[in-house]
Protein backbone atom coordinates (compact mmCIF):
# COMPACT_ATOMS: atom_id res chain seq x y z
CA UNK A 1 106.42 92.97 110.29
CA UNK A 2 103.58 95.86 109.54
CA UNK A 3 104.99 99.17 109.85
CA UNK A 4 102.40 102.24 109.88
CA UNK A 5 102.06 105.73 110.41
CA UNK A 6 100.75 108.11 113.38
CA UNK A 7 99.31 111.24 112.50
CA UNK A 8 97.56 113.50 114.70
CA UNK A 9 95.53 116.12 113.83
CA UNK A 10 94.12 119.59 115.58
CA UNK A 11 90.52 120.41 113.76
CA UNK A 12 89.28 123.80 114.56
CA UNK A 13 85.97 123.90 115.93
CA UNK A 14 83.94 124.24 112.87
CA UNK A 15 85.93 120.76 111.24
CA UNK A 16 85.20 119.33 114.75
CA UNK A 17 81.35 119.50 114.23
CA UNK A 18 82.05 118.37 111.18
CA UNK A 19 83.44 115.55 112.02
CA UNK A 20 81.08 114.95 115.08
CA UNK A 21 77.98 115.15 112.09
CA UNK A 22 79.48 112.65 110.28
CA UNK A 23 80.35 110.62 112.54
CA UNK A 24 77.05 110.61 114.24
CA UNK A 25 75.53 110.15 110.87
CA UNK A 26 77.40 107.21 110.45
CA UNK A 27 76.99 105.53 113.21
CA UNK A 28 72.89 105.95 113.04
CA UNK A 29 72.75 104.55 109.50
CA UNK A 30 74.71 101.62 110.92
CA UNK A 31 72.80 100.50 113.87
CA UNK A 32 69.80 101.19 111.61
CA UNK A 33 70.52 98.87 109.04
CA UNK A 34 72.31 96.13 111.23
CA UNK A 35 68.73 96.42 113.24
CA UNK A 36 67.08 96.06 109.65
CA UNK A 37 69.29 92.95 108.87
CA UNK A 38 68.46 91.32 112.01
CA UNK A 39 64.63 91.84 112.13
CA UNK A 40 65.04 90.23 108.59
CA UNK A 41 66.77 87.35 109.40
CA UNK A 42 64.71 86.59 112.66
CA UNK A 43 61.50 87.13 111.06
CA UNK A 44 61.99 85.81 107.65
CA UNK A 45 65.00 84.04 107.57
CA UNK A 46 66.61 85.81 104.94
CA UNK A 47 70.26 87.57 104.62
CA UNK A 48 70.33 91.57 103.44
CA UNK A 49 73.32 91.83 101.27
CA UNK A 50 75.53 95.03 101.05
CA UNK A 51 73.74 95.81 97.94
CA UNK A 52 69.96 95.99 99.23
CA UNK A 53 71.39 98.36 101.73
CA UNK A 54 72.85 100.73 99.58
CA UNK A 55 70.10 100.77 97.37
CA UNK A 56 67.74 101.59 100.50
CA UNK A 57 69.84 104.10 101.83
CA UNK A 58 69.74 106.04 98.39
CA UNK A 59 65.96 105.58 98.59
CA UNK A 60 65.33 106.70 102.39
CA UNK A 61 67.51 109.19 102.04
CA UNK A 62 65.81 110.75 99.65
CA UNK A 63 62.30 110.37 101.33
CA UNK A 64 61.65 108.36 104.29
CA UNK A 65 65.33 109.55 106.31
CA UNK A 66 64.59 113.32 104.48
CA UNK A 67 61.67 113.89 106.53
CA UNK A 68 61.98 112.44 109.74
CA UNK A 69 66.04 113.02 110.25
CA UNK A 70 66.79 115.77 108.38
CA UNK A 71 70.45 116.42 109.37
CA UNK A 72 71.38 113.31 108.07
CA UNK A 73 71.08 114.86 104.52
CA UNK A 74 74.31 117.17 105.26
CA UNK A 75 76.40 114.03 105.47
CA UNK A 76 77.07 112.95 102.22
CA UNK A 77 76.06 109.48 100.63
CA UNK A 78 79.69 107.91 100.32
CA UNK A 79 80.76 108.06 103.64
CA UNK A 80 76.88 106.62 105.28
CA UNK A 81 78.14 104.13 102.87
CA UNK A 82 81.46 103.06 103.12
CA UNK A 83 81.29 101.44 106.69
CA UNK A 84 78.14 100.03 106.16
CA UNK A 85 77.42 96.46 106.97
């Protein structure tokens, strides 16, 4: 049998935009790259690995994702990568 834990937590308003940025931030660089994995493999036939993805994201970050969504660069790296596909 699993046993776990329940926790509940009361953010104040600033850690609640907080957490609202990241998890926005998140979410974006995850549709983005699932759409990027897809086009791939429909147009090409080839399979992204986890890898590629990271490696782009350090890239686009940098320049491409810097200049046209700039509030992504107040999330940091490690969690746009953690849940990533």
């Amino acid at each position: 049998m699993r046993q776990g834990n329940v926790y509940r937590v009361y953010p104040t308003e600033e850690q609640k935009k907080a957490l609202e940025n990241h998890f926005g931030a998140v979410r974006f660089v995850y549709n983005r790259f699932l759409h990027i994995r897809k086009e791939a493999y429909e147009k090409q036939r080839i399979s992204v690995n986890r890898a590629y993805l990271d490696n782009l994201l350090s890239e686009k970050k940098g320049g491409y994702f810097k200049e046209m969504y700039p509030w992504l660069k107040e999330v940091n790296s490690q969690s746009l990568q953690q849940d990533m596909l």
